[in-house]
PDB file of N, CA and C in Angstrom:
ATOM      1  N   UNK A   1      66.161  97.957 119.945  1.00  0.00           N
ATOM      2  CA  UNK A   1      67.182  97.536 119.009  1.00  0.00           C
ATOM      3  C   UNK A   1      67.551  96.086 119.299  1.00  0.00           C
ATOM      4  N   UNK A   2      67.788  95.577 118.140  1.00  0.00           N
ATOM      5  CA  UNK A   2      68.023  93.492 118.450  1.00  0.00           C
ATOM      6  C   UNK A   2      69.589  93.672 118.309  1.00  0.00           C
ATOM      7  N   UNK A   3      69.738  92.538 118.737  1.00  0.00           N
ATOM      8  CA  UNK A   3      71.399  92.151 118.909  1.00  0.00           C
ATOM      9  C   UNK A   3      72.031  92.134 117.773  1.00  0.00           C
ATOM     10  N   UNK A   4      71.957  91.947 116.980  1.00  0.00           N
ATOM     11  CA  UNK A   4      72.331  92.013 115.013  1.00  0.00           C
ATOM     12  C   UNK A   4      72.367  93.304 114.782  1.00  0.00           C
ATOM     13  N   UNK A   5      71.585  94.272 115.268  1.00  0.00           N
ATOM     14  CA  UNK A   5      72.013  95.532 115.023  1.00  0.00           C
ATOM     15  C   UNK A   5      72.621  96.556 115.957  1.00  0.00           C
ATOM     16  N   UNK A   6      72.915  96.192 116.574  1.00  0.00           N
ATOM     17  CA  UNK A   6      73.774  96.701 117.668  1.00  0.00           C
ATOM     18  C   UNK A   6      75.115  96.334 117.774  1.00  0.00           C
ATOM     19  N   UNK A   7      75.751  94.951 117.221  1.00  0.00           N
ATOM     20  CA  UNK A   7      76.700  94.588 116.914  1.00  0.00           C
ATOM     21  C   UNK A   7      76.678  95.211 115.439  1.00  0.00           C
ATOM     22  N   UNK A   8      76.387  95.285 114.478  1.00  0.00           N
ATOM     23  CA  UNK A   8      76.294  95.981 113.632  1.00  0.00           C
ATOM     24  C   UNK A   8      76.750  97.475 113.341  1.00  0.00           C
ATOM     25  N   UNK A   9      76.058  98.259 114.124  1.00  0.00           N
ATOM     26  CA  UNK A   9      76.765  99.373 114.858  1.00  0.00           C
ATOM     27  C   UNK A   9      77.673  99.606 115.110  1.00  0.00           C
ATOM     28  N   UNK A  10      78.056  98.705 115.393  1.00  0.00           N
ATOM     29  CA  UNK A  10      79.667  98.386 116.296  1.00  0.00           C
ATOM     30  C   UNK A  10      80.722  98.711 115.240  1.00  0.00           C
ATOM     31  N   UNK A  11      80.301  97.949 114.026  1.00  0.00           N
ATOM     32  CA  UNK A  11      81.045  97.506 113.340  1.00  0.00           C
ATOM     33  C   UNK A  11      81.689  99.202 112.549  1.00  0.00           C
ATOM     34  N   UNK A  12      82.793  99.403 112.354  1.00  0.00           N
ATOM     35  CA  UNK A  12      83.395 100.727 111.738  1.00  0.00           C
ATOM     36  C   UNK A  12      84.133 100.703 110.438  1.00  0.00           C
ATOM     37  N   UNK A  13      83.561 101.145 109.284  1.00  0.00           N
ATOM     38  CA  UNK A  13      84.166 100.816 107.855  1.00  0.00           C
ATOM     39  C   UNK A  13      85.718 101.487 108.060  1.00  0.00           C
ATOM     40  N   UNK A  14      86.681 100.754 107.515  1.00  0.00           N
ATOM     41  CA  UNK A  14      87.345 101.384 106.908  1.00  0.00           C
ATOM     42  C   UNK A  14      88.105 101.829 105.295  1.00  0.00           C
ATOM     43  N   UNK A  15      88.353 102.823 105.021  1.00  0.00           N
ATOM     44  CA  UNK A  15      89.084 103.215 103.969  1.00  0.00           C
ATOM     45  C   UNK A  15      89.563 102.479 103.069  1.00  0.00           C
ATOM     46  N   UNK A  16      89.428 101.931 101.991  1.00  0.00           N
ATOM     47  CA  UNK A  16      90.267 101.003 101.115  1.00  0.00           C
ATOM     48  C   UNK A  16      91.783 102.047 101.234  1.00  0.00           C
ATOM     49  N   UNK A  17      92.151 103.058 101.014  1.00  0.00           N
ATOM     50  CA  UNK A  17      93.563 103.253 101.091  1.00  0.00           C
ATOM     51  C   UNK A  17      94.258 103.075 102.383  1.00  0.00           C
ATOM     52  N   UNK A  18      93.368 102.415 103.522  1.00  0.00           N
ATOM     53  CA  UNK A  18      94.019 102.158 104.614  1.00  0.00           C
ATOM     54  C   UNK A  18      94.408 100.980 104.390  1.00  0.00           C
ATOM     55  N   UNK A  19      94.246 100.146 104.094  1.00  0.00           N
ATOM     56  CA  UNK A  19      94.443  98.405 103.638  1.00  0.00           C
ATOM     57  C   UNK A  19      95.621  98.398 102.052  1.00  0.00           C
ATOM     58  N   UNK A  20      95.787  99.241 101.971  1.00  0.00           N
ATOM     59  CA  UNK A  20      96.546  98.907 100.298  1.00  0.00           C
ATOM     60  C   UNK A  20      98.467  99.298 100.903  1.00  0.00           C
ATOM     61  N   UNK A  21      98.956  98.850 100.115  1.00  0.00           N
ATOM     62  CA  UNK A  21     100.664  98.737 100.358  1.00  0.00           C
ATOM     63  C   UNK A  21     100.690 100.341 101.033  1.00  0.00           C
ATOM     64  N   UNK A  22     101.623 100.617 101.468  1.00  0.00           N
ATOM     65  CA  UNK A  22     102.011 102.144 101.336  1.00  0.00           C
ATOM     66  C   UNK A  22     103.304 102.451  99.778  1.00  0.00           C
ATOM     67  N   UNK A  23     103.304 103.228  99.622  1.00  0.00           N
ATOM     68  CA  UNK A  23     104.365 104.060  99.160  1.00  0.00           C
ATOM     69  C   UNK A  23     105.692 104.308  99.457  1.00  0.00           C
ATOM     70  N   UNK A  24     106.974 104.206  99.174  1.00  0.00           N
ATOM     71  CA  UNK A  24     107.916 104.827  99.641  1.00  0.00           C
ATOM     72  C   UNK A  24     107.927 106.613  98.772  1.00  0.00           C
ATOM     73  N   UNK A  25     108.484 106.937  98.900  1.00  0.00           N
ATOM     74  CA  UNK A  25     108.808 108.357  98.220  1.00  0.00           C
ATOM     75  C   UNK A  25     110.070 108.296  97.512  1.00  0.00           C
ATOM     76  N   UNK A  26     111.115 108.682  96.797  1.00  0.00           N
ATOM     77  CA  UNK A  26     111.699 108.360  95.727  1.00  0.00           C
ATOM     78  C   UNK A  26     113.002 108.604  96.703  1.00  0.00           C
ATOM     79  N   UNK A  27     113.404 110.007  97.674  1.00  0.00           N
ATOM     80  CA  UNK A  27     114.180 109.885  98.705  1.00  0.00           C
ATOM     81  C   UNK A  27     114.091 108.678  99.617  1.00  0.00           C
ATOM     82  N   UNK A  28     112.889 108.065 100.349  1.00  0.00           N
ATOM     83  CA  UNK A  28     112.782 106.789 100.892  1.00  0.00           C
ATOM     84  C   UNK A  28     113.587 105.716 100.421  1.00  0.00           C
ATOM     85  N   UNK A  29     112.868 105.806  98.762  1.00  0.00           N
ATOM     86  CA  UNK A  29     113.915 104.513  98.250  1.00  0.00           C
ATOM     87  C   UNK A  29     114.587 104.890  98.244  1.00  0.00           C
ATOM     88  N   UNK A  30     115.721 105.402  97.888  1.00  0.00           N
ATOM     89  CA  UNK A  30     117.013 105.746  97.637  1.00  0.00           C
ATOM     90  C   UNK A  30     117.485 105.338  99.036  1.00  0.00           C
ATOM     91  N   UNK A  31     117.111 105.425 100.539  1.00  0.00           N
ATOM     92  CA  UNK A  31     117.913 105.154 101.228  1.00  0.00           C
ATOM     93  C   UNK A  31     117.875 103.840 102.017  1.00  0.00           C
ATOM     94  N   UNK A  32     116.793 103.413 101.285  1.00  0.00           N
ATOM     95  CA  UNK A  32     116.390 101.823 101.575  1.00  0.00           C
ATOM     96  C   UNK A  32     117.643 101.064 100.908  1.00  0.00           C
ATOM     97  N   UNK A  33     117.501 101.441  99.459  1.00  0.00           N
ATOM     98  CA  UNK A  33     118.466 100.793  98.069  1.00  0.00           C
ATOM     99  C   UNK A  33     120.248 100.702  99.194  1.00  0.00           C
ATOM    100  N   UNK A  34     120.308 101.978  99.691  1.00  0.00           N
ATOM    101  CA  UNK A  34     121.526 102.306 100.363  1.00  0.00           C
ATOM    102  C   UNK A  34     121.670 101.525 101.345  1.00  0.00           C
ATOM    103  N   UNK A  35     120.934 101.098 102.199  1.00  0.00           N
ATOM    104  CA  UNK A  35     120.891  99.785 103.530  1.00  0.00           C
ATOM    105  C   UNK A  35     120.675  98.689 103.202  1.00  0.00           C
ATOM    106  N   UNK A  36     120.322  98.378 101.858  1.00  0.00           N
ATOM    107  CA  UNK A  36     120.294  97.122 101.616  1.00  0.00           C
ATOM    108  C   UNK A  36     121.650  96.698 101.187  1.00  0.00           C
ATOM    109  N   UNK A  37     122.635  97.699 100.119  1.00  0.00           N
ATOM    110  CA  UNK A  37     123.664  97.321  99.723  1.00  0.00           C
ATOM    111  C   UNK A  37     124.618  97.551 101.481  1.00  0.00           C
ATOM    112  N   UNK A  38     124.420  98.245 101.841  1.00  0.00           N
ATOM    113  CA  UNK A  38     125.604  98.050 103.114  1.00  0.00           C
ATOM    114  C   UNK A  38     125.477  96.668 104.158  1.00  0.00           C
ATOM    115  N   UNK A  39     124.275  95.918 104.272  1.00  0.00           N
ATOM    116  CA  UNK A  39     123.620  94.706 104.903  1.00  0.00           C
ATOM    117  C   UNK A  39     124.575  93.662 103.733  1.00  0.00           C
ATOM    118  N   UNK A  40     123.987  93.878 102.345  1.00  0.00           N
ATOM    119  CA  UNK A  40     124.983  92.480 101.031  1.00  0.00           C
ATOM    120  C   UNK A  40     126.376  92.823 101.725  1.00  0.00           C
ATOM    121  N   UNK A  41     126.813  93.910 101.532  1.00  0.00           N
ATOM    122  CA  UNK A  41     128.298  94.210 101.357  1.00  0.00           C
ATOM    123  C   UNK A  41     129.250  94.116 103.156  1.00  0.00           C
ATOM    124  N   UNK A  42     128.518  93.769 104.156  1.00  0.00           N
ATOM    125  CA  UNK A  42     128.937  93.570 104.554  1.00  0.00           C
ATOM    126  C   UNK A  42     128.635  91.956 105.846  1.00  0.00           C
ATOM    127  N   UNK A  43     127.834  91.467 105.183  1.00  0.00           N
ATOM    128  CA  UNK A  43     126.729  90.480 105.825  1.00  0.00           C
ATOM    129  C   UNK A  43     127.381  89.101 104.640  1.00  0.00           C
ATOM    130  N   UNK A  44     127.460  88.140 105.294  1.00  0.00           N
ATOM    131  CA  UNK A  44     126.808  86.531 105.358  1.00  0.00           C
ATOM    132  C   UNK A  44     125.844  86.405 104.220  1.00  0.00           C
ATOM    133  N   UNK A  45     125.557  85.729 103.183  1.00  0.00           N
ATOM    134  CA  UNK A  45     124.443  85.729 102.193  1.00  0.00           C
ATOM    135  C   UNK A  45     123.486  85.348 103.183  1.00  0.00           C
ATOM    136  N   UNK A  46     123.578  84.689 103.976  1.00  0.00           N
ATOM    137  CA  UNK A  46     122.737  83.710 105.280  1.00  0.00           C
ATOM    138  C   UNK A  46     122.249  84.696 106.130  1.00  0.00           C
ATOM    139  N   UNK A  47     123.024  85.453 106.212  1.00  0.00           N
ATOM    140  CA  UNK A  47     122.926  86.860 107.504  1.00  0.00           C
ATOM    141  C   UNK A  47     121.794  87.604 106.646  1.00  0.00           C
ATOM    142  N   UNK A  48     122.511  87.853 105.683  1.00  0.00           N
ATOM    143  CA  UNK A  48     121.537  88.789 104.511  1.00  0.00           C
ATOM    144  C   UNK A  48     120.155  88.487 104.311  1.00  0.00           C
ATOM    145  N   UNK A  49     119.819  87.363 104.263  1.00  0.00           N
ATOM    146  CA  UNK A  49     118.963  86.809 103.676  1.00  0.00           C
ATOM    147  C   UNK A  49     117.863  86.764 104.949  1.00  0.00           C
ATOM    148  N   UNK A  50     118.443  86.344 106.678  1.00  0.00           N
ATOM    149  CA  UNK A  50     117.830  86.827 107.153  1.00  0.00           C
ATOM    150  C   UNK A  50     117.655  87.716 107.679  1.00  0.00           C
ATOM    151  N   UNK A  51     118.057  88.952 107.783  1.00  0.00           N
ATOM    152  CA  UNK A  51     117.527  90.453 107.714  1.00  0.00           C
ATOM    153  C   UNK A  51     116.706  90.840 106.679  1.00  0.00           C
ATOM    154  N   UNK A  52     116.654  90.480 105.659  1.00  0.00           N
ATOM    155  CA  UNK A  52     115.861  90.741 104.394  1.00  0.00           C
ATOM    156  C   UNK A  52     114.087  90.215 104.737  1.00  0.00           C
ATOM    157  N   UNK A  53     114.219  89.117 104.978  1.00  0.00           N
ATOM    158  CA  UNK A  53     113.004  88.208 105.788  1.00  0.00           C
ATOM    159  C   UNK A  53     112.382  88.268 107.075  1.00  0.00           C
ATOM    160  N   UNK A  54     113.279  89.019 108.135  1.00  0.00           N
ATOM    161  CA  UNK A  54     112.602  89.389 109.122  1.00  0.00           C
ATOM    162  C   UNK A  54     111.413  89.809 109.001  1.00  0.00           C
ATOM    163  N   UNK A  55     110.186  89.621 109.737  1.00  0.00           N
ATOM    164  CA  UNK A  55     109.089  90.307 109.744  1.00  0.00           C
ATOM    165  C   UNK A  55     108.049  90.132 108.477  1.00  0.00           C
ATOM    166  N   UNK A  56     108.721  89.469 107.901  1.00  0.00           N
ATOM    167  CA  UNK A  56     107.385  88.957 106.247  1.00  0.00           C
ATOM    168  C   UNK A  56     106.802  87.142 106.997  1.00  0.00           C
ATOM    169  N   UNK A  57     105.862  88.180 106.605  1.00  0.00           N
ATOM    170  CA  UNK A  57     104.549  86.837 106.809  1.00  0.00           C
ATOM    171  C   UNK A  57     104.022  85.930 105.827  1.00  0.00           C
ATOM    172  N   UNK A  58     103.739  84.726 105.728  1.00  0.00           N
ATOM    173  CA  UNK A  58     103.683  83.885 104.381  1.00  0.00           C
ATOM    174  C   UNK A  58     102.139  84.126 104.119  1.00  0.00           C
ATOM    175  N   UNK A  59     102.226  84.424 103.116  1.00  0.00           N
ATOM    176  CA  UNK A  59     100.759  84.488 102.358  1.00  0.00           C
ATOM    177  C   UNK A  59     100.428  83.404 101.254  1.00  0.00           C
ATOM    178  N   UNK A  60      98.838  83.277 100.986  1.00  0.00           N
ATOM    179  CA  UNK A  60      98.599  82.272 100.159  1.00  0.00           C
ATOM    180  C   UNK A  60      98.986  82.360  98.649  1.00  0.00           C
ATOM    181  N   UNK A  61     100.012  81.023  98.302  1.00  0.00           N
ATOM    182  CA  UNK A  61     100.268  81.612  96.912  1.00  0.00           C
ATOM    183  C   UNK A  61      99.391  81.249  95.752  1.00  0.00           C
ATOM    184  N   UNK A  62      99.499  82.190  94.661  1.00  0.00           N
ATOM    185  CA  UNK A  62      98.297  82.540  93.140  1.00  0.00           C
ATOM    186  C   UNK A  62      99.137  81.705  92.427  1.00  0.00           C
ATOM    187  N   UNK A  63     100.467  80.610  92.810  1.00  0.00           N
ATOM    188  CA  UNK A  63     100.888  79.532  91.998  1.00  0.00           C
ATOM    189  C   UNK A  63     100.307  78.341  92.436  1.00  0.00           C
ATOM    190  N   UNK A  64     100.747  77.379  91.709  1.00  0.00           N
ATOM    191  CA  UNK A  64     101.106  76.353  91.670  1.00  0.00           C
ATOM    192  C   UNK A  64     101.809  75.766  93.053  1.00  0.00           C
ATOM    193  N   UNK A  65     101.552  75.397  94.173  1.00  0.00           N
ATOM    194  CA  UNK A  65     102.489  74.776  95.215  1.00  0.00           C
ATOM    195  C   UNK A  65     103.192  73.986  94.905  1.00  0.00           C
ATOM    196  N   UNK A  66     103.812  73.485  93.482  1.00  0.00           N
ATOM    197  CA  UNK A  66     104.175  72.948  93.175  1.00  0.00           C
ATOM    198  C   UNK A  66     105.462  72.708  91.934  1.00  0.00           C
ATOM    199  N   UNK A  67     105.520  74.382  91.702  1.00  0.00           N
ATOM    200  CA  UNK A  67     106.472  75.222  90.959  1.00  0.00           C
ATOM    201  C   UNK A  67     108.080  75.318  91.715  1.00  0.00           C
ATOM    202  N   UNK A  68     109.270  75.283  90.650  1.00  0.00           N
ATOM    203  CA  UNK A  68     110.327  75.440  91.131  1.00  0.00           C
ATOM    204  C   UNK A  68     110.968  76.411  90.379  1.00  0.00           C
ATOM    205  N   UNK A  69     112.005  76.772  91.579  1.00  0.00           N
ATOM    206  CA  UNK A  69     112.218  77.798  90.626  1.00  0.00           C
ATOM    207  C   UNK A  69     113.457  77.086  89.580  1.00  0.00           C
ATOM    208  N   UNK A  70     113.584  77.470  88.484  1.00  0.00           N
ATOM    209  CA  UNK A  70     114.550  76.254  87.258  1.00  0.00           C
ATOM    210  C   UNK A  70     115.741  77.388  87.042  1.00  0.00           C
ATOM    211  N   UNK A  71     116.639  77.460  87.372  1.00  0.00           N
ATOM    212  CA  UNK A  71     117.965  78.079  87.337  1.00  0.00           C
ATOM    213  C   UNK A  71     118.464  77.704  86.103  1.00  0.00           C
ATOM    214  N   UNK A  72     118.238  77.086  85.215  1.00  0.00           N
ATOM    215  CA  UNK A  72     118.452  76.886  83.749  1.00  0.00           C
ATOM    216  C   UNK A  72     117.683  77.163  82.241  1.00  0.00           C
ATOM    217  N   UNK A  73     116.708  78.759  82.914  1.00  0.00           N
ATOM    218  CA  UNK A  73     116.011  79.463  82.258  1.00  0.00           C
ATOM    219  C   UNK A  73     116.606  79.796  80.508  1.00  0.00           C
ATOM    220  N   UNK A  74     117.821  79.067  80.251  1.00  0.00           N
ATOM    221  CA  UNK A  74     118.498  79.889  79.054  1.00  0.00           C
ATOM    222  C   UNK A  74     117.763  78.566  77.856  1.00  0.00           C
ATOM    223  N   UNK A  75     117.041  77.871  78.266  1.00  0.00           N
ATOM    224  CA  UNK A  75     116.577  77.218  77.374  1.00  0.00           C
ATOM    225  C   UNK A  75     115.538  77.332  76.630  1.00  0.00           C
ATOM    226  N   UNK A  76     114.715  78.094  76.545  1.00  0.00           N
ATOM    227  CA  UNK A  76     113.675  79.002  76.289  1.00  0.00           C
ATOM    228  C   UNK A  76     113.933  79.504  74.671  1.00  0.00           C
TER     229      UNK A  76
END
């Protein structure tokens, strides 16, 4: 056996449903929805905002790097 296939070997497929988002369950959300309003309602928008962000990783964005967001959408 050559080295290309032996590393090859090595190699172990996995599952496309192992790689895709998970699910919450409809009880899940509901008690997510519930910790998020007790974090707003009793948190700092600043505080809030970072508990909300903990732990998210930046990914490449499918915009424009160069898009804002326009808070004066009523012109449309």
């Amino acid at each position: 056996m050559d080295q290309n296939s032996s590393e090859s070997s090595k190699l172990q497929r996995k599952s496309s449903i192992e790689t895709e988002p998970k699910t919450l369950f409809e009880e899940e959300m509901n008690s997510a929805r519930e910790a998020a309003l007790r974090v707003i309602n009793s948190k700092t928008r600043e505080e809030a905002l970072k508990i909300f962000l903990e732990g998210l990783k930046l990914v490449g964005a499918a915009v424009d790097q160069n898009w804002q967001l326009n808070s004066d959408s009523d012109e449309e």
